[in-house]
C-alpha atoms as a PDB file:
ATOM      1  CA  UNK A   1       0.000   0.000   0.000  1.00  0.00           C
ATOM      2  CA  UNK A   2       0.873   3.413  -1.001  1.00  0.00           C
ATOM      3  CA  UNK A   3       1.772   5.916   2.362  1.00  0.00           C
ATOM      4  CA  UNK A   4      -0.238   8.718   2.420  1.00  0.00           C
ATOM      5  CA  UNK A   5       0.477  11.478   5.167  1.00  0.00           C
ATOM      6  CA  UNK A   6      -1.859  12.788   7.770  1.00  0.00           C
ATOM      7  CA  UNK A   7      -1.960  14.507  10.361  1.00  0.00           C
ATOM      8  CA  UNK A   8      -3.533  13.794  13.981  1.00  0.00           C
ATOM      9  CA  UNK A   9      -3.356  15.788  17.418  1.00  0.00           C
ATOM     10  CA  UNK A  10      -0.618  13.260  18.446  1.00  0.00           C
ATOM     11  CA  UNK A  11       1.775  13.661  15.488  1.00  0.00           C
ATOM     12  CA  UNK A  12       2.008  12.699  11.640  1.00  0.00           C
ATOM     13  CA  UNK A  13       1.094   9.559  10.723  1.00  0.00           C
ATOM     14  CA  UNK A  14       0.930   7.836   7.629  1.00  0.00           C
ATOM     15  CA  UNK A  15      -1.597   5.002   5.939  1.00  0.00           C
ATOM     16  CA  UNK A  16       0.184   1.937   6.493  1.00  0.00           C
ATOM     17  CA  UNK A  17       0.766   2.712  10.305  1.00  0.00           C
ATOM     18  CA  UNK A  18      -2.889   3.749  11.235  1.00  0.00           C
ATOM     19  CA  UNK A  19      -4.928   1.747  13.905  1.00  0.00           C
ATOM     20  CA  UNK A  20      -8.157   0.212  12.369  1.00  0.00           C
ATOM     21  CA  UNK A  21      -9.602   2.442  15.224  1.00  0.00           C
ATOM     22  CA  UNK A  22      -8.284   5.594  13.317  1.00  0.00           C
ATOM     23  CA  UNK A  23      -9.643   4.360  10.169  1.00  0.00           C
ATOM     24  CA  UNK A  24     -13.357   3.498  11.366  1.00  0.00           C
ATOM     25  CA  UNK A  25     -13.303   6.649  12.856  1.00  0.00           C
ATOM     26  CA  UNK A  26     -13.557   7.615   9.561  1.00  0.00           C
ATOM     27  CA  UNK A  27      -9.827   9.916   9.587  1.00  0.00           C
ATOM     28  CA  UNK A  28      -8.775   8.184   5.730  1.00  0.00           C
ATOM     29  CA  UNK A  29     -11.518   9.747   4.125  1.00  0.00           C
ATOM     30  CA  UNK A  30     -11.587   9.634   0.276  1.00  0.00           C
ATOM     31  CA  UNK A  31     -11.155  12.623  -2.464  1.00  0.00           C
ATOM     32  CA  UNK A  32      -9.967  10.372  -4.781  1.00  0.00           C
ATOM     33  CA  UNK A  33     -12.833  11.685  -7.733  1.00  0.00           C
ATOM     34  CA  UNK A  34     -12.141  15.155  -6.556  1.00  0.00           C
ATOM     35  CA  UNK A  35      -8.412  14.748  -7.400  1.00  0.00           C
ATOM     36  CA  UNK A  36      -8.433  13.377 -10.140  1.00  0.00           C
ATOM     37  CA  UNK A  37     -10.649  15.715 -11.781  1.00  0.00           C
ATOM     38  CA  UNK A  38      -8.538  18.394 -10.288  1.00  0.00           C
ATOM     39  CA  UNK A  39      -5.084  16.458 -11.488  1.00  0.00           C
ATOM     40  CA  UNK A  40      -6.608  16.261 -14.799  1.00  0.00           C
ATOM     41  CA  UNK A  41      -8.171  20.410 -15.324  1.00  0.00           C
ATOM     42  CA  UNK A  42      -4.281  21.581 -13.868  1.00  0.00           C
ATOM     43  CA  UNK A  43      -2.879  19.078 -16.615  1.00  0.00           C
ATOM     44  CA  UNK A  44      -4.998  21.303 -19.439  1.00  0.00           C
ATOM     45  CA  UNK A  45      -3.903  24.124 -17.354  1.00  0.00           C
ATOM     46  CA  UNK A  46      -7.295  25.479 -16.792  1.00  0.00           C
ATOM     47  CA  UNK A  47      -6.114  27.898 -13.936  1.00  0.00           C
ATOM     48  CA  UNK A  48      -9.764  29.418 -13.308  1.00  0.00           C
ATOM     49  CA  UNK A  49     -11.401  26.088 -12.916  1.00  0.00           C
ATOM     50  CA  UNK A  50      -8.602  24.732 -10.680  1.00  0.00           C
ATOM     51  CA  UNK A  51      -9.262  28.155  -8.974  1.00  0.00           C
ATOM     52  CA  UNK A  52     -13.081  27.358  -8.235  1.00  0.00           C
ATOM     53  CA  UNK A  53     -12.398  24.184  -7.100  1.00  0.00           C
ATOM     54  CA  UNK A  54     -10.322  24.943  -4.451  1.00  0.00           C
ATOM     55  CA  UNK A  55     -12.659  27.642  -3.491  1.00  0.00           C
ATOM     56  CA  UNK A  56     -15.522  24.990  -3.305  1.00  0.00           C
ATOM     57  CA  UNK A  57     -13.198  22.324  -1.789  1.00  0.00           C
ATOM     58  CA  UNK A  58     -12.799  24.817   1.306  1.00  0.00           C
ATOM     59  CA  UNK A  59     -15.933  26.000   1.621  1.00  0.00           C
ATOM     60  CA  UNK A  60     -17.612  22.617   1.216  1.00  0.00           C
ATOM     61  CA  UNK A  61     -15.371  21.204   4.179  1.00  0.00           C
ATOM     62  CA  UNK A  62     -16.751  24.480   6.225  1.00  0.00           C
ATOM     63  CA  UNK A  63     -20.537  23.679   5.598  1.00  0.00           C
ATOM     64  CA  UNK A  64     -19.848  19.826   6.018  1.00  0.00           C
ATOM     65  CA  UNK A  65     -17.851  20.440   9.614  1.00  0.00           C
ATOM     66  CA  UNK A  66     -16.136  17.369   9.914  1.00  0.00           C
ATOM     67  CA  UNK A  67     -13.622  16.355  12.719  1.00  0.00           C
ATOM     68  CA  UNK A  68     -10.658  18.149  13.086  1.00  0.00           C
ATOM     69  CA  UNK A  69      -8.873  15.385  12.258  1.00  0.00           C
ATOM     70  CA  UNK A  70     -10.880  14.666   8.682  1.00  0.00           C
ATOM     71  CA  UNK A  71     -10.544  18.516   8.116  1.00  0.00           C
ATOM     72  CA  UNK A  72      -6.892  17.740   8.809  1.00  0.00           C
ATOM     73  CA  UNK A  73      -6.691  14.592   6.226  1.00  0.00           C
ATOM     74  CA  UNK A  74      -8.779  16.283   3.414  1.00  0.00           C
ATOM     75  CA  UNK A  75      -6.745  19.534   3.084  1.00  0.00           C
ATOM     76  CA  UNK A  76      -3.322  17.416   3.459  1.00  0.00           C
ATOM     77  CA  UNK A  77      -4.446  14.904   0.634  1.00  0.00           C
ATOM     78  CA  UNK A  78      -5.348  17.882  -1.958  1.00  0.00           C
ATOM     79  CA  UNK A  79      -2.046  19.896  -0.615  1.00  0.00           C
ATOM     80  CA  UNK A  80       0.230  16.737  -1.166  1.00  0.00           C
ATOM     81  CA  UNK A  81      -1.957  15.796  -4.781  1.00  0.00           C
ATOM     82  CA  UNK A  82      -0.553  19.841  -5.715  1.00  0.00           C
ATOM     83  CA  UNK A  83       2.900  19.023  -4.712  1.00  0.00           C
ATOM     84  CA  UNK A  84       2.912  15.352  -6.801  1.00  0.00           C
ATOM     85  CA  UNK A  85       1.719  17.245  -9.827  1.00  0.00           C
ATOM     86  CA  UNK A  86       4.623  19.844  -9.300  1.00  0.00           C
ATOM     87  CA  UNK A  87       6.772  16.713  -8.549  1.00  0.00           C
ATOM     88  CA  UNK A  88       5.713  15.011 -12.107  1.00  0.00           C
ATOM     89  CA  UNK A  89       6.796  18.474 -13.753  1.00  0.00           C
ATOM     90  CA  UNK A  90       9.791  18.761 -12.215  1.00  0.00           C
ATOM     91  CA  UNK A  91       9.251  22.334 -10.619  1.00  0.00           C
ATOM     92  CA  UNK A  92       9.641  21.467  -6.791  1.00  0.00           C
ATOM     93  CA  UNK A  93      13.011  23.555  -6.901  1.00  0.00           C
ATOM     94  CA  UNK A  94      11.168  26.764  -7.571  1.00  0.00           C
ATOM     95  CA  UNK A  95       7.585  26.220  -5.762  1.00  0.00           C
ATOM     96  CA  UNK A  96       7.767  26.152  -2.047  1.00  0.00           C
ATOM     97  CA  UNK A  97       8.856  22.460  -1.183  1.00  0.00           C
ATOM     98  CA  UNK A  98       7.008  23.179   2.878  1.00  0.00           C
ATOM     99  CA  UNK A  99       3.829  25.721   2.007  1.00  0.00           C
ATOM    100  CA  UNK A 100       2.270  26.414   5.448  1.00  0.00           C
ATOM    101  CA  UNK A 101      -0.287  23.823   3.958  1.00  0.00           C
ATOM    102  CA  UNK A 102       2.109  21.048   5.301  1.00  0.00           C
ATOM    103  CA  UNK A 103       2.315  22.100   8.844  1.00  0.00           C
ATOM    104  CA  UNK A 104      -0.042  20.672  11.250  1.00  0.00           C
ATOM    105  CA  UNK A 105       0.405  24.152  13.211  1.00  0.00           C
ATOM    106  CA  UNK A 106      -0.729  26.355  10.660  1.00  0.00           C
ATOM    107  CA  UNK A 107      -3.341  24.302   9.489  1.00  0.00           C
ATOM    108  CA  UNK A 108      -4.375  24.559  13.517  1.00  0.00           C
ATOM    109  CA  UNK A 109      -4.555  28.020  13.746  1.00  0.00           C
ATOM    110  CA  UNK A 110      -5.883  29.373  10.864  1.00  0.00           C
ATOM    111  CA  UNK A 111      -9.495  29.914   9.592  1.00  0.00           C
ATOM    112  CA  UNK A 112     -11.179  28.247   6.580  1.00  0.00           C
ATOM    113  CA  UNK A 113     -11.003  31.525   4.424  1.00  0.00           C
ATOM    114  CA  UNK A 114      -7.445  31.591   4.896  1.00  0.00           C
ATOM    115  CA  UNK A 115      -6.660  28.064   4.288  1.00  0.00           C
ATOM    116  CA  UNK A 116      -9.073  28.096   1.220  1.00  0.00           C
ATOM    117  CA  UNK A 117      -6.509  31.678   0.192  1.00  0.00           C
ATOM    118  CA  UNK A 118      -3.403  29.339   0.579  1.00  0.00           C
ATOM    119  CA  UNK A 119      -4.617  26.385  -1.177  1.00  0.00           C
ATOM    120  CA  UNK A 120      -5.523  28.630  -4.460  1.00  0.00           C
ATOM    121  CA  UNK A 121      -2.093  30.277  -3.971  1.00  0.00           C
ATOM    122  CA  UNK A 122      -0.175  27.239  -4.370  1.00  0.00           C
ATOM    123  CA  UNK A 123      -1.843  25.770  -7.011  1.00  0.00           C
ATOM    124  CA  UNK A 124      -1.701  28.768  -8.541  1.00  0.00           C
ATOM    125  CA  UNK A 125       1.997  28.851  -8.024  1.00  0.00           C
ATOM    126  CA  UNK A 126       2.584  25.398  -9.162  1.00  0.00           C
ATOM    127  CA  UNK A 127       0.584  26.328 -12.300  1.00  0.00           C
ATOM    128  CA  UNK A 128       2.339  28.825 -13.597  1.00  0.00           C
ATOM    129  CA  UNK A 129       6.047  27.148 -12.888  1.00  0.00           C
ATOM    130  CA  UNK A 130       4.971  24.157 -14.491  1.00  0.00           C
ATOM    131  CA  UNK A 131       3.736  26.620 -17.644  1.00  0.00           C
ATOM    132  CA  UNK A 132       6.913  28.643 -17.587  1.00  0.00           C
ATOM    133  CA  UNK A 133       8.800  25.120 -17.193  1.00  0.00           C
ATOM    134  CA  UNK A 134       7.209  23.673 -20.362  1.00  0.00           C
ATOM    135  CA  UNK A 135       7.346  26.456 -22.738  1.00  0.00           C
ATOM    136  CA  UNK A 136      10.813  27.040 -21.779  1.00  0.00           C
ATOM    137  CA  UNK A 137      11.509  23.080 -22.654  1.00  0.00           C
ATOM    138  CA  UNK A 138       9.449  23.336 -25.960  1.00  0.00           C
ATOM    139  CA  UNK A 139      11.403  26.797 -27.146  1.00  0.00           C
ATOM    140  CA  UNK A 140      14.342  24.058 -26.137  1.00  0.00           C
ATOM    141  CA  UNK A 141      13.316  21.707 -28.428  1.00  0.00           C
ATOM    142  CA  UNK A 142      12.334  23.829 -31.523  1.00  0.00           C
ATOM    143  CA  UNK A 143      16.165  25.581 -30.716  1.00  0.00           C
ATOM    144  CA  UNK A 144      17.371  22.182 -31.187  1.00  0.00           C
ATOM    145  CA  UNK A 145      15.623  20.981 -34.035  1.00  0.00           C
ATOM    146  CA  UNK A 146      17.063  24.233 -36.005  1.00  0.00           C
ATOM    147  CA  UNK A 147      20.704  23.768 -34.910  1.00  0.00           C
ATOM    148  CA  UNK A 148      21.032  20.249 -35.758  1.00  0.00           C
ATOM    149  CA  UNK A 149      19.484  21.046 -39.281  1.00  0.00           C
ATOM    150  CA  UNK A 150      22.174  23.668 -39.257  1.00  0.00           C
ATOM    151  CA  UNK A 151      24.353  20.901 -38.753  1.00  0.00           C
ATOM    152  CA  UNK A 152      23.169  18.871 -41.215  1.00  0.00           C
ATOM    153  CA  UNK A 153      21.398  19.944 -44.078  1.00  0.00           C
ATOM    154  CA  UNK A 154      24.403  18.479 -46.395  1.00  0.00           C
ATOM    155  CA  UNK A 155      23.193  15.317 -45.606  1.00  0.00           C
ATOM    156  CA  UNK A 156      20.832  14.356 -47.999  1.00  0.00           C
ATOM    157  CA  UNK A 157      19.292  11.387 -46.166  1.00  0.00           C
ATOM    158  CA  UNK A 158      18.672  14.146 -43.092  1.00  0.00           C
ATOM    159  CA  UNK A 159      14.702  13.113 -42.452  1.00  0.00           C
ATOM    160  CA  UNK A 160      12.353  13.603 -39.610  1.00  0.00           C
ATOM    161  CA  UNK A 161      12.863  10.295 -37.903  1.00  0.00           C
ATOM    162  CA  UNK A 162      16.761  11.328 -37.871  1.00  0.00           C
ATOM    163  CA  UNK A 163      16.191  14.187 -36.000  1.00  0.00           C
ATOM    164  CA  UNK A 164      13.756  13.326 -33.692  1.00  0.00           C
ATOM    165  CA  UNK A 165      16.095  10.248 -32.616  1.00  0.00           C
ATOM    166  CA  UNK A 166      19.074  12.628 -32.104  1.00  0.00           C
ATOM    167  CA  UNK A 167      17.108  14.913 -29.879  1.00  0.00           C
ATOM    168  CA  UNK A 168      15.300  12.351 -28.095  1.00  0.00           C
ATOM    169  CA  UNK A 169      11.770  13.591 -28.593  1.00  0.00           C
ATOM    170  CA  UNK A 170       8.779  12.067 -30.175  1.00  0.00           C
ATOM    171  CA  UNK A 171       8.399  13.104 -33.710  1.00  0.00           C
ATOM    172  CA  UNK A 172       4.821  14.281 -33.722  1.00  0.00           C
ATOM    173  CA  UNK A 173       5.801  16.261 -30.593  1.00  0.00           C
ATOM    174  CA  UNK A 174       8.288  17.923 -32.417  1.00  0.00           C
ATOM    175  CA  UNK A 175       6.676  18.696 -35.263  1.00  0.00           C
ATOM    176  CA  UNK A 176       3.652  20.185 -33.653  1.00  0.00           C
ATOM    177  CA  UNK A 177       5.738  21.875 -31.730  1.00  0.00           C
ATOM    178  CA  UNK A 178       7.844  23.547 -34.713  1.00  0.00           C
ATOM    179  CA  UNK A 179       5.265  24.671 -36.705  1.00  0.00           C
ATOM    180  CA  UNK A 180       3.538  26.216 -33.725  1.00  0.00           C
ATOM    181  CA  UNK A 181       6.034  28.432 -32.705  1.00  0.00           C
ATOM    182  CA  UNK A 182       7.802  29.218 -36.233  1.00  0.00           C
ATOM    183  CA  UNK A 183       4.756  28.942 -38.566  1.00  0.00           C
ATOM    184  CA  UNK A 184       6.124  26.573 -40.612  1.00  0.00           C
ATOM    185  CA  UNK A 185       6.995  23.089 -41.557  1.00  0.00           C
ATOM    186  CA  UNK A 186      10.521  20.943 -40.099  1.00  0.00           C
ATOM    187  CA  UNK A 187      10.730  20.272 -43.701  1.00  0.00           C
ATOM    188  CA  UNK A 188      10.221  23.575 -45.029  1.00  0.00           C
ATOM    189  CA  UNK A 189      12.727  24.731 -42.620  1.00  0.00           C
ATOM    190  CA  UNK A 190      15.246  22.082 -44.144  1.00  0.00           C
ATOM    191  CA  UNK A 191      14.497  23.197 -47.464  1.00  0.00           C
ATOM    192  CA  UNK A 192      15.053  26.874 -46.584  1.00  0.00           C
ATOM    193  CA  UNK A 193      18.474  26.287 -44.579  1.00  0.00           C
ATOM    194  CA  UNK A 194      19.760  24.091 -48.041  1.00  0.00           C
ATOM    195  CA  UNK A 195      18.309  26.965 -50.467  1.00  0.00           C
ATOM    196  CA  UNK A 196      20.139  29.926 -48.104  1.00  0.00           C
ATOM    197  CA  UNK A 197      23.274  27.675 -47.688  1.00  0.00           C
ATOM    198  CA  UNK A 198      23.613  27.188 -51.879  1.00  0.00           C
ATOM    199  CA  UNK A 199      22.796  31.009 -52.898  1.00  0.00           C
ATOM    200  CA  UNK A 200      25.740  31.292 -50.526  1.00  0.00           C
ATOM    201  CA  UNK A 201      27.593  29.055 -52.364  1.00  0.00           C
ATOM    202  CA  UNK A 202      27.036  30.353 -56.019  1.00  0.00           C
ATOM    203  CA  UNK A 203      27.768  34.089 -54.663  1.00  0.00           C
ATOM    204  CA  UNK A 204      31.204  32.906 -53.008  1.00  0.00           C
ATOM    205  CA  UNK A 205      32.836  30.110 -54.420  1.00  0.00           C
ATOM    206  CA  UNK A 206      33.187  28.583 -58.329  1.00  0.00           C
ATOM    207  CA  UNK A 207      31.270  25.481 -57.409  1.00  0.00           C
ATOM    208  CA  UNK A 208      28.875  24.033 -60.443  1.00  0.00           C
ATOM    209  CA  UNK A 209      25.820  23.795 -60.103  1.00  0.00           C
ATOM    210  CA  UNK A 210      25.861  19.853 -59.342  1.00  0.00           C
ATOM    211  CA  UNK A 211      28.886  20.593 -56.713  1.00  0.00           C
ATOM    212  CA  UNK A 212      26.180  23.249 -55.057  1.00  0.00           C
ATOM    213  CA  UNK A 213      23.682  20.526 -54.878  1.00  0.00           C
ATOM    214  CA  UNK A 214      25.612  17.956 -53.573  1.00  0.00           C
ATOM    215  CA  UNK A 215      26.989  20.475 -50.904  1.00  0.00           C
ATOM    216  CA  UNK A 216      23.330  21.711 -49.603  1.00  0.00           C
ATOM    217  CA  UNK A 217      22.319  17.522 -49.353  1.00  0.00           C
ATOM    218  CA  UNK A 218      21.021  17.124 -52.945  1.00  0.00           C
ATOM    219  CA  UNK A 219      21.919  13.576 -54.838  1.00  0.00           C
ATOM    220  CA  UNK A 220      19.343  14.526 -57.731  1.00  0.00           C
ATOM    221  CA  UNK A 221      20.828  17.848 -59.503  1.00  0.00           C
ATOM    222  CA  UNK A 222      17.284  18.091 -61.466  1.00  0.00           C
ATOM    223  CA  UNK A 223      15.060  18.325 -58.150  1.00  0.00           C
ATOM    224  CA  UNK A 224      17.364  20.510 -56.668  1.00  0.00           C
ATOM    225  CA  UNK A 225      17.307  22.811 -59.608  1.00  0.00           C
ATOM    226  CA  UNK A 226      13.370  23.066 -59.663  1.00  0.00           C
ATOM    227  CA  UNK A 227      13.838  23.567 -55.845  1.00  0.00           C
ATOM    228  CA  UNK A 228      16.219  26.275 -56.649  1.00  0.00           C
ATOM    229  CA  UNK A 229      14.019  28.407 -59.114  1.00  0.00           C
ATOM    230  CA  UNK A 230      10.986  27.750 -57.098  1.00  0.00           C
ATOM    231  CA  UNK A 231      12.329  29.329 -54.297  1.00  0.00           C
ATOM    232  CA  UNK A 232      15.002  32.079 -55.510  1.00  0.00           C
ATOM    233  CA  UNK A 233      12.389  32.760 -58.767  1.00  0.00           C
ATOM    234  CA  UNK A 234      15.629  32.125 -61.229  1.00  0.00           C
ATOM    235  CA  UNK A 235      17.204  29.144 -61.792  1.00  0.00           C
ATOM    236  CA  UNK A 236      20.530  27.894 -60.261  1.00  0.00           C
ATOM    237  CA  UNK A 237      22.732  28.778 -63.418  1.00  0.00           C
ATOM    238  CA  UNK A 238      20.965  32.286 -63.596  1.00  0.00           C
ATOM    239  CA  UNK A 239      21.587  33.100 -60.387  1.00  0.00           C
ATOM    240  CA  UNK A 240      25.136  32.242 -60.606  1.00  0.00           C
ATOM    241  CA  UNK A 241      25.882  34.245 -63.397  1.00  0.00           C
ATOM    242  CA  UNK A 242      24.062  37.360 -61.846  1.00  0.00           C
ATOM    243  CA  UNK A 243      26.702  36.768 -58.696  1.00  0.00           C
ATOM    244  CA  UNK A 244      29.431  36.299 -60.934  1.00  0.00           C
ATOM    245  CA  UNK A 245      28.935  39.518 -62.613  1.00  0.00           C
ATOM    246  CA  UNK A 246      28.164  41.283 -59.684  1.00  0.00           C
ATOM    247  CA  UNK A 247      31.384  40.014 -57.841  1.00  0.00           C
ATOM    248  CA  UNK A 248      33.505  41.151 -60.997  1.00  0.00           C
ATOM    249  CA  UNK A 249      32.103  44.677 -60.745  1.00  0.00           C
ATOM    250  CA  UNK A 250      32.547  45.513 -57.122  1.00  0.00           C
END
């Protein structure tokens, strides 16, 4: 069995080590349904439902009046389902680790209203680390993606799969991801990097135009050239003897 903390007048005590007389006493009462619902609207990051539910949690413990012992368990079992979820996102560094919802003496002394105020604080804390912490990994990811196309857009077997094995990300992830937050494709991105990389190419160096293709990740010289004059609007030997000419007159 799974420990589950609670507190008591006499100390802290956990699941395993309570007396059947504790527990028909009715001190392990259940919020499983309540949690996971709440679990599941902090997951979709619904902050003003997760809000009114910890508003209604509190108050509905207030009407209901239970023992100060049950009043005890139920706020400890939502506080520690809060601090799991922050757990499972890996932002316990920067939420409080010991919110005055895990200590028996505050929880003592304080009135519904303000335990109900420190209950939405927290979760509203973990919320928005656990936002910060996964747009921060996604920008992460979509950094990645680019730099390691940087890296190697002169291979011309470079394909989705390939990257999302070298980044160690799923590659529907990734690619939503991408085209969220740069409005375009992985592979239009790959495209764009080879196209950039060979007008660089024809404006610096004597390269043909099947040395500029094989340089940019191109084996077919014919599909790079209709690449070429799709996206540059001349085609590759056009555009090299425009750079020629301008390089001789400058």
């Amino acid at each position: 069995m799974s420990k589950t903390l609670f507190y008591e007048y006499s100390g802290v005590f956990y699941v395993e080590d309570a007396t059947e007389e504790q527990q028909e006493n009715g001190y392990l009462l259940q919020n499983d349904d309540f949690i996971q619902r709440l679990v599941a609207a902090m997951r979709q990051n619904q902050r003003s439902l997760v809000k009114e539910m910890l508003r209604t949690f509190a108050d509905s413990l207030a009407l209901l009046q239970p023992s100060r012992e049950q009043f005890l368990l139920q706020i400890n079992q939502v506080s520690s389902a809060l601090l799991d979820f922050a757990m499972e996102y890996g932002v316990t560094e920067t939420v409080e680790k010991n919110s005055k919802l895990f200590s028996s003496d505050y929880i003592e002394i304080s009135s519904v209203s303000e335990i109900q105020t420190e209950l939405i604080r927290y979760g509203e804390q973990i919320l928005q680390q656990v936002h910060l912490s996964k747009n921060s990994s996604n920008s992460a990811i979509v950094r990645r993606t680019k730099e390691y196309i940087k890296a190697h857009y002169q291979d011309d077997e470079l394909c989705l799969e390939q990257i999302a094995d070298a980044l160690d990300v799923n590659l529907q992830y990734m690619c939503f991801l991408f085209k969220k937050q740069t409005d375009t494709t992985i592979g239009a991105y790959i495209l764009q990097t080879r196209m950039e990389m060979a007008g660089r190419l024809f404006q610096r160096t004597n390269y043909n135009v099947t040395e500029v293709a094989q340089r940019v990740g191109f084996f077919d010289v014919s599909y790079f050239s209709k690449c070429f004059k799709k996206y540059f609007g001349v085609s590759p030997k056009q555009y090299q003897n425009v750079s020629s000419n301008y390089l001789k007159t400058t």
